[in-house]
PDB file of N, CA and C in Angstrom:
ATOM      1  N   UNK A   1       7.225  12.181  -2.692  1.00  0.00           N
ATOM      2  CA  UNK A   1       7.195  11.465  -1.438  1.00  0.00           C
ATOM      3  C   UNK A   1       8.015  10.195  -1.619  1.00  0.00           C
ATOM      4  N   UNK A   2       8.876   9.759  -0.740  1.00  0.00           N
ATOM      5  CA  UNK A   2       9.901   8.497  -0.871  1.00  0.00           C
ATOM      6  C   UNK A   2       9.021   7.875   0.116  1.00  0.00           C
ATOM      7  N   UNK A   3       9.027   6.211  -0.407  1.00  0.00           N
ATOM      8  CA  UNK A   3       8.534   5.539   0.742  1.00  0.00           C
ATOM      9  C   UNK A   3       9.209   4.205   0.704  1.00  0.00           C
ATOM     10  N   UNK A   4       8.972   3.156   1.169  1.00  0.00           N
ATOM     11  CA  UNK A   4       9.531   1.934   0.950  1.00  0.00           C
ATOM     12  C   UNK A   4       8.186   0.844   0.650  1.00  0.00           C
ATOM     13  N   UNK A   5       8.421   0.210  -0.427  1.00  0.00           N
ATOM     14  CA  UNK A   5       7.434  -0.217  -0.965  1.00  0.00           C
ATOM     15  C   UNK A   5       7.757  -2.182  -1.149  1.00  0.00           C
ATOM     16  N   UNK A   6       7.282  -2.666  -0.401  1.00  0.00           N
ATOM     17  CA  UNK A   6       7.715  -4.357  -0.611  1.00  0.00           C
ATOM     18  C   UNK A   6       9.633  -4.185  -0.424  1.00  0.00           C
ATOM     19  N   UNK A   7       9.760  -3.806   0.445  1.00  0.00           N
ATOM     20  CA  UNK A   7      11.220  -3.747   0.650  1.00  0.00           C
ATOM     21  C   UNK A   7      12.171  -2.615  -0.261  1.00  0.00           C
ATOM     22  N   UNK A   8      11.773  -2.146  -1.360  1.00  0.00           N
ATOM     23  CA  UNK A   8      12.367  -1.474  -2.124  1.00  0.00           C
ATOM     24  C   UNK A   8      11.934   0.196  -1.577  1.00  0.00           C
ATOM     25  N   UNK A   9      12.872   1.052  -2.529  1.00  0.00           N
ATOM     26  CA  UNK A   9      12.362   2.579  -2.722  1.00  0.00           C
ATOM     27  C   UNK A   9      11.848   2.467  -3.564  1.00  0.00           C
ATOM     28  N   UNK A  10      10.496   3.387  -3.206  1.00  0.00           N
ATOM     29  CA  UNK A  10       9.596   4.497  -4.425  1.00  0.00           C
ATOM     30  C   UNK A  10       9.506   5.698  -3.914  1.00  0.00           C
ATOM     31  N   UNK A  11       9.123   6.088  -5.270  1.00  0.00           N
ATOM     32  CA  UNK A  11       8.993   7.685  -4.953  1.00  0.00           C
ATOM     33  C   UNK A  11       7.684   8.024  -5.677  1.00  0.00           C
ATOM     34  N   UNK A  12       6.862   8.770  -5.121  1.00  0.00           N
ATOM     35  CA  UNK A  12       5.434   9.160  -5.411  1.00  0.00           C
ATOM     36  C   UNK A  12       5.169  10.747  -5.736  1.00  0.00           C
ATOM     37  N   UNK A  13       4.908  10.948  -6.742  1.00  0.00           N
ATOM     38  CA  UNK A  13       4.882  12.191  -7.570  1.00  0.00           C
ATOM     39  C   UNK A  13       3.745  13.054  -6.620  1.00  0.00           C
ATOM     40  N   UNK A  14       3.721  14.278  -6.733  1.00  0.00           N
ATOM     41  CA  UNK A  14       2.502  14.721  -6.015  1.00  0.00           C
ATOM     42  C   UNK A  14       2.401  15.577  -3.908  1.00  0.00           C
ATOM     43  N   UNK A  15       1.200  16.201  -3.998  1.00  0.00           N
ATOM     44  CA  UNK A  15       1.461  16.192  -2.383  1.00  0.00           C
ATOM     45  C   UNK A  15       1.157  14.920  -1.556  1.00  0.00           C
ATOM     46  N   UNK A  16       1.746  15.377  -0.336  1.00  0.00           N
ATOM     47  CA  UNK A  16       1.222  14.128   1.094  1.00  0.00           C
ATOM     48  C   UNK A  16       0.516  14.984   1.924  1.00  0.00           C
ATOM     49  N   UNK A  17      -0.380  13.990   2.520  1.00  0.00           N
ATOM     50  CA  UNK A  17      -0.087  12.664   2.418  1.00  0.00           C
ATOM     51  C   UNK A  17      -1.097  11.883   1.194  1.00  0.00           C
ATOM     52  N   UNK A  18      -1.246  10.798   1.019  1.00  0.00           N
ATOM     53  CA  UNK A  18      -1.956  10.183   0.226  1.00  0.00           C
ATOM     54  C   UNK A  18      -2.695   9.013   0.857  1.00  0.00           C
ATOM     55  N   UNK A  19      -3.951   8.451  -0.092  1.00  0.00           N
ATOM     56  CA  UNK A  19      -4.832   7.713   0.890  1.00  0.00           C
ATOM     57  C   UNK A  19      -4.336   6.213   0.162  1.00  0.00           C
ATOM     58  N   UNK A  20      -4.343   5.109   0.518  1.00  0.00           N
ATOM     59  CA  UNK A  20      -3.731   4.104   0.715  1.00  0.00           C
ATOM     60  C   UNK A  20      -4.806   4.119  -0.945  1.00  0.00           C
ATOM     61  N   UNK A  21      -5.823   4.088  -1.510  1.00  0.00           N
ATOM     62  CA  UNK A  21      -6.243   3.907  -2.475  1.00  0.00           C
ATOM     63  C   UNK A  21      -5.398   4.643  -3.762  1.00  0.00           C
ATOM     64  N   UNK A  22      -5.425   5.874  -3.516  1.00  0.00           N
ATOM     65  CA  UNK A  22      -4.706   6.704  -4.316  1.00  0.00           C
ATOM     66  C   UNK A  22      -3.346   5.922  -4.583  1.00  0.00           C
ATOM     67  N   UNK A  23      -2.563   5.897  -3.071  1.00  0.00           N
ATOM     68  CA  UNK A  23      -1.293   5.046  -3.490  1.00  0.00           C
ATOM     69  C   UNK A  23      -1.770   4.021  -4.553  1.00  0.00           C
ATOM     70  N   UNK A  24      -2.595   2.811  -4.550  1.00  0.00           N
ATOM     71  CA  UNK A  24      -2.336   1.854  -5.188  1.00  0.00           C
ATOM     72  C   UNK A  24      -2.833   1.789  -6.577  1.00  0.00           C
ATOM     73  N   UNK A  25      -3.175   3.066  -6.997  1.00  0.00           N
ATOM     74  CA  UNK A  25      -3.808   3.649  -8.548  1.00  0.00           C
ATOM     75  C   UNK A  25      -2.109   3.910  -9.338  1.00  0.00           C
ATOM     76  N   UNK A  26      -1.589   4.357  -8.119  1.00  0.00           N
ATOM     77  CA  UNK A  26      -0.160   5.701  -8.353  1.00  0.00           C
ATOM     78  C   UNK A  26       0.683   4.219  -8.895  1.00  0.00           C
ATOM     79  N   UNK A  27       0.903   3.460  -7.793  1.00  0.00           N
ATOM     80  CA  UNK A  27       1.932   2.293  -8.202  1.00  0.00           C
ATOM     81  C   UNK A  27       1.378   1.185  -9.256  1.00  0.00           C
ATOM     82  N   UNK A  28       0.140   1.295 -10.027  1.00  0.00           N
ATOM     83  CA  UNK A  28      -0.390   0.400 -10.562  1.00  0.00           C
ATOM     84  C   UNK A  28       0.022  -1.090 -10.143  1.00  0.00           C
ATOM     85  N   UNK A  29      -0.364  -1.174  -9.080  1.00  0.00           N
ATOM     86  CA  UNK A  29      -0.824  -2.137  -8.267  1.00  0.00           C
ATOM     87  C   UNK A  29      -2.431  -3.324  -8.779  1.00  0.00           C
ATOM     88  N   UNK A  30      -1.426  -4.483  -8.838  1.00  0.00           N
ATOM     89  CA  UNK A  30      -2.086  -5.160  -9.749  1.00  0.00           C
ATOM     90  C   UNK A  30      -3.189  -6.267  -8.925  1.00  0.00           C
ATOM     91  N   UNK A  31      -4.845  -6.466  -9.236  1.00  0.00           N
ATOM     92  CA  UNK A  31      -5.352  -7.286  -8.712  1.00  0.00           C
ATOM     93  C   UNK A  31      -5.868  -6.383  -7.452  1.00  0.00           C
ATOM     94  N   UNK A  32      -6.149  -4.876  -7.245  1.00  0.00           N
ATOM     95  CA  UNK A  32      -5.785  -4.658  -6.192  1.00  0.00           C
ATOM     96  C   UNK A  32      -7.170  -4.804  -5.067  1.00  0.00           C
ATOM     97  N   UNK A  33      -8.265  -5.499  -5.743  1.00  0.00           N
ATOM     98  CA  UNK A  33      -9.411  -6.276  -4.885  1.00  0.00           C
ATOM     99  C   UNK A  33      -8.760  -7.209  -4.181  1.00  0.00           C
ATOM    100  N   UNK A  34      -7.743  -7.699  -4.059  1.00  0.00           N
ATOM    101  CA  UNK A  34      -7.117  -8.745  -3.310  1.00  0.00           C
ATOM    102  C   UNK A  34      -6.037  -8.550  -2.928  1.00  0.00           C
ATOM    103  N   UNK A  35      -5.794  -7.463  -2.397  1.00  0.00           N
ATOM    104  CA  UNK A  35      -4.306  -7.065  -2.279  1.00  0.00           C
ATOM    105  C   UNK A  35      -4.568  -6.868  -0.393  1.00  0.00           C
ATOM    106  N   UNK A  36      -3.875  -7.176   0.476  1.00  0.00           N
ATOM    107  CA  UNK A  36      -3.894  -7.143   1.948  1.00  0.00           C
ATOM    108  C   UNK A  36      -2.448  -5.580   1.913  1.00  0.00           C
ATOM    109  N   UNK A  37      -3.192  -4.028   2.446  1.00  0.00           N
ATOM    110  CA  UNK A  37      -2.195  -3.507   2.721  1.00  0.00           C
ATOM    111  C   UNK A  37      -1.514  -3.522   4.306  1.00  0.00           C
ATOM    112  N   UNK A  38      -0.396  -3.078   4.146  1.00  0.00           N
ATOM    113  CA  UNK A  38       0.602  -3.043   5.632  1.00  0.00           C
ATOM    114  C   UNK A  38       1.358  -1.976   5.478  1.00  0.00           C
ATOM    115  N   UNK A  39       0.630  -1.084   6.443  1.00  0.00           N
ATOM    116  CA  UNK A  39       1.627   0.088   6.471  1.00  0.00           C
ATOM    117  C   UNK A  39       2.207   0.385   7.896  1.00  0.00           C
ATOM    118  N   UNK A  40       3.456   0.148   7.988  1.00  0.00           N
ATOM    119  CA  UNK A  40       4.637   0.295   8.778  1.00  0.00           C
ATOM    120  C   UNK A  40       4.522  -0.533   9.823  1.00  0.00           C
ATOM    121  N   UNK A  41       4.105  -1.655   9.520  1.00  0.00           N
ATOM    122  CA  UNK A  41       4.156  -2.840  10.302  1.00  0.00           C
ATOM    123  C   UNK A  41       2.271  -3.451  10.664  1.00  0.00           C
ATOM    124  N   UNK A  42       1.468  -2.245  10.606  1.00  0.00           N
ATOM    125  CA  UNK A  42       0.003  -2.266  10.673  1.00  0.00           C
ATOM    126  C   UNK A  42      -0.630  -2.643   9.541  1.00  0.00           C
ATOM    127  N   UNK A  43      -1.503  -3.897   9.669  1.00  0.00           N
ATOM    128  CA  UNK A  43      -2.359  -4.416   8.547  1.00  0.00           C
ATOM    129  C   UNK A  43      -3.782  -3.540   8.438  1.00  0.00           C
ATOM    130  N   UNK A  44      -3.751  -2.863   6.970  1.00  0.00           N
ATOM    131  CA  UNK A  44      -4.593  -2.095   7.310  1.00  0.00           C
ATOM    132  C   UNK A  44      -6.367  -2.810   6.994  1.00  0.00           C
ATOM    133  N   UNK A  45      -7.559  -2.415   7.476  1.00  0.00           N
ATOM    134  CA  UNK A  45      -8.683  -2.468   7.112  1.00  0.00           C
ATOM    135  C   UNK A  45      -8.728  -2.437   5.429  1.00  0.00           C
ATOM    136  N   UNK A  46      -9.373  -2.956   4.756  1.00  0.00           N
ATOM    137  CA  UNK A  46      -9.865  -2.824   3.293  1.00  0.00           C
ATOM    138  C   UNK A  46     -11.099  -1.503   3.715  1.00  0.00           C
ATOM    139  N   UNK A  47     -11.766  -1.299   4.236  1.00  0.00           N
ATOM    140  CA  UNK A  47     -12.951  -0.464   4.380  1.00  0.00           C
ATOM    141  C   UNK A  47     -12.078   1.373   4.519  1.00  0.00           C
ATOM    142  N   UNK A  48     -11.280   1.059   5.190  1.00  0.00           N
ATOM    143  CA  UNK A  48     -10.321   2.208   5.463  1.00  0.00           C
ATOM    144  C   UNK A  48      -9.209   2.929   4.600  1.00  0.00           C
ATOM    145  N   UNK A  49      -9.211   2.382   3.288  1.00  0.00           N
ATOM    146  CA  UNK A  49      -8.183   2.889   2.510  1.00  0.00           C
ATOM    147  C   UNK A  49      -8.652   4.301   1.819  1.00  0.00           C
ATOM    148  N   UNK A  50      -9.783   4.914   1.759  1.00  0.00           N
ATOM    149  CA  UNK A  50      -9.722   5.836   1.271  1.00  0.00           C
ATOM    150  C   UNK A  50      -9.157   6.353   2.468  1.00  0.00           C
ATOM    151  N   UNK A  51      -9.851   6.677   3.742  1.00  0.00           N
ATOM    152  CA  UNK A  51      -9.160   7.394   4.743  1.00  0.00           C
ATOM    153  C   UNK A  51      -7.913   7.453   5.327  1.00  0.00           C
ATOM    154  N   UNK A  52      -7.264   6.086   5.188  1.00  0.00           N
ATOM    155  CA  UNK A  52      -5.894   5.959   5.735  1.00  0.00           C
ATOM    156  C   UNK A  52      -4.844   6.476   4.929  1.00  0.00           C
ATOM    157  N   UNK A  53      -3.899   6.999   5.429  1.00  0.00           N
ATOM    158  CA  UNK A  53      -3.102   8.088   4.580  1.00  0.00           C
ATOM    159  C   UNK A  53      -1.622   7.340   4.637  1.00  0.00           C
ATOM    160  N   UNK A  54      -1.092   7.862   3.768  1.00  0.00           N
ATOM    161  CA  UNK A  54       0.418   7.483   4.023  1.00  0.00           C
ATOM    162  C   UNK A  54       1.312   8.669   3.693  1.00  0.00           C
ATOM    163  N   UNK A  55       2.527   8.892   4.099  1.00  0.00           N
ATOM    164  CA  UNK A  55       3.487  10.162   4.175  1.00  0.00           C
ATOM    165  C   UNK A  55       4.758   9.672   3.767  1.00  0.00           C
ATOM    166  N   UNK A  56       5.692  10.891   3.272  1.00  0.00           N
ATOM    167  CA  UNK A  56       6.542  10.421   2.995  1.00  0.00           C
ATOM    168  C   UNK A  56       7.768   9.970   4.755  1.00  0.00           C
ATOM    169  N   UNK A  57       8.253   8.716   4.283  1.00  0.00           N
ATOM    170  CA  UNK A  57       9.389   7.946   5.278  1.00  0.00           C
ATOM    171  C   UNK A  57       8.299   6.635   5.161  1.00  0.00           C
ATOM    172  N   UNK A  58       6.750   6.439   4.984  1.00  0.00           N
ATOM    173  CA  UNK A  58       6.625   4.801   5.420  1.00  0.00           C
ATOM    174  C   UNK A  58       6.942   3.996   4.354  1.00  0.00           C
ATOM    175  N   UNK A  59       6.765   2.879   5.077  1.00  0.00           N
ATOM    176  CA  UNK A  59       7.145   1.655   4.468  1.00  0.00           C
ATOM    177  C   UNK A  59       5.277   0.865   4.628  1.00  0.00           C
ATOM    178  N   UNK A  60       5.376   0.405   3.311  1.00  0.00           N
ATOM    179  CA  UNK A  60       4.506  -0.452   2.776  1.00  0.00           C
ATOM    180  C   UNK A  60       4.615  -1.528   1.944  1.00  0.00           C
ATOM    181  N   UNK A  61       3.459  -2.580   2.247  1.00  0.00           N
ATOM    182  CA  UNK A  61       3.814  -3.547   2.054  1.00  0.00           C
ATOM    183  C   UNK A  61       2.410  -4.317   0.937  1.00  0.00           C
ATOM    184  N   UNK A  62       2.672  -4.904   0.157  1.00  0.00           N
ATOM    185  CA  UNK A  62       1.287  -5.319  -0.733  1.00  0.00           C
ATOM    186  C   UNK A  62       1.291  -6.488  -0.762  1.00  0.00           C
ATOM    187  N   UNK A  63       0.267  -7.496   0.085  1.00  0.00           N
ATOM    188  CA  UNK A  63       0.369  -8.828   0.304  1.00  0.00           C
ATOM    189  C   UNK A  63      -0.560  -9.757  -0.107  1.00  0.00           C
ATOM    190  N   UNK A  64      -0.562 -10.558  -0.850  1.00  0.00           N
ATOM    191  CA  UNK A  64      -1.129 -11.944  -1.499  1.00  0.00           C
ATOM    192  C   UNK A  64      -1.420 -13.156  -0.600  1.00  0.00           C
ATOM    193  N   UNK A  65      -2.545 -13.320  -0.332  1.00  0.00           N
ATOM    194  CA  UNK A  65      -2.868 -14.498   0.431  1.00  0.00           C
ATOM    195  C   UNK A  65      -3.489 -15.642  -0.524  1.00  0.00           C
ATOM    196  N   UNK A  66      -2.937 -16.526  -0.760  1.00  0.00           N
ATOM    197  CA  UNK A  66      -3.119 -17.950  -1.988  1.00  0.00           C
ATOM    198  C   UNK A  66      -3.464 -18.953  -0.992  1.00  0.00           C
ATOM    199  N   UNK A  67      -4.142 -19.171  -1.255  1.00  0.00           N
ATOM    200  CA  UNK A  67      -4.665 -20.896  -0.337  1.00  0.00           C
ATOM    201  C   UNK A  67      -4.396 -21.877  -1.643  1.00  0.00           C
ATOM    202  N   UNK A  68      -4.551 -23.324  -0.830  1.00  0.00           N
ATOM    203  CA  UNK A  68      -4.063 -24.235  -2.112  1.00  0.00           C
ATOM    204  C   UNK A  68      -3.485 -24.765  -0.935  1.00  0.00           C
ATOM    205  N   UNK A  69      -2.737 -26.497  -1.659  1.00  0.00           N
ATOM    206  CA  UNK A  69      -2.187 -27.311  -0.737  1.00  0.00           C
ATOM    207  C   UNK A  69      -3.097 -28.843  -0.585  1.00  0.00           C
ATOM    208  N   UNK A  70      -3.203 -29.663  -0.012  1.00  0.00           N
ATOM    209  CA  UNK A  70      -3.514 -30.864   0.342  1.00  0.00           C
ATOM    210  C   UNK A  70      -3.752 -30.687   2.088  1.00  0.00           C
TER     211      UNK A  70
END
């Protein structure tokens, strides 16, 4: 499966579709209790990643929210 991953290509070994958890085992995806996913422009639920699937053509996104500042 080709997808677009933080702006880049990957490619994901295996059938589709896959559940947004699975993806982030596959990409060893780091920290991933704190990881905000976005798939194809949609921020997904944390409660929903086993169910939410992804196919090959999306684009995903793995996002870090840091607080900090004055």
């Amino acid at each position: 499966m080709n997808l677009t991953v933080n702006g880049k290509p990957a490619t994901i070994d295996g059938e589709t579709p896959v559940s947004i958890t699975i993806l982030l085992k596959a990409l060893q995806v780091e920290q991933r209790e704190y990881v905000t996913v976005e798939v194809n422009g949609d921020i997904m639920d944390r409660g929903e990643f086993e169910a939410t699937t992804v196919k090959d053509g999306d684009s995903v996104e793995f996002l870090y929210f840091m607080g900090g500042g004055r």
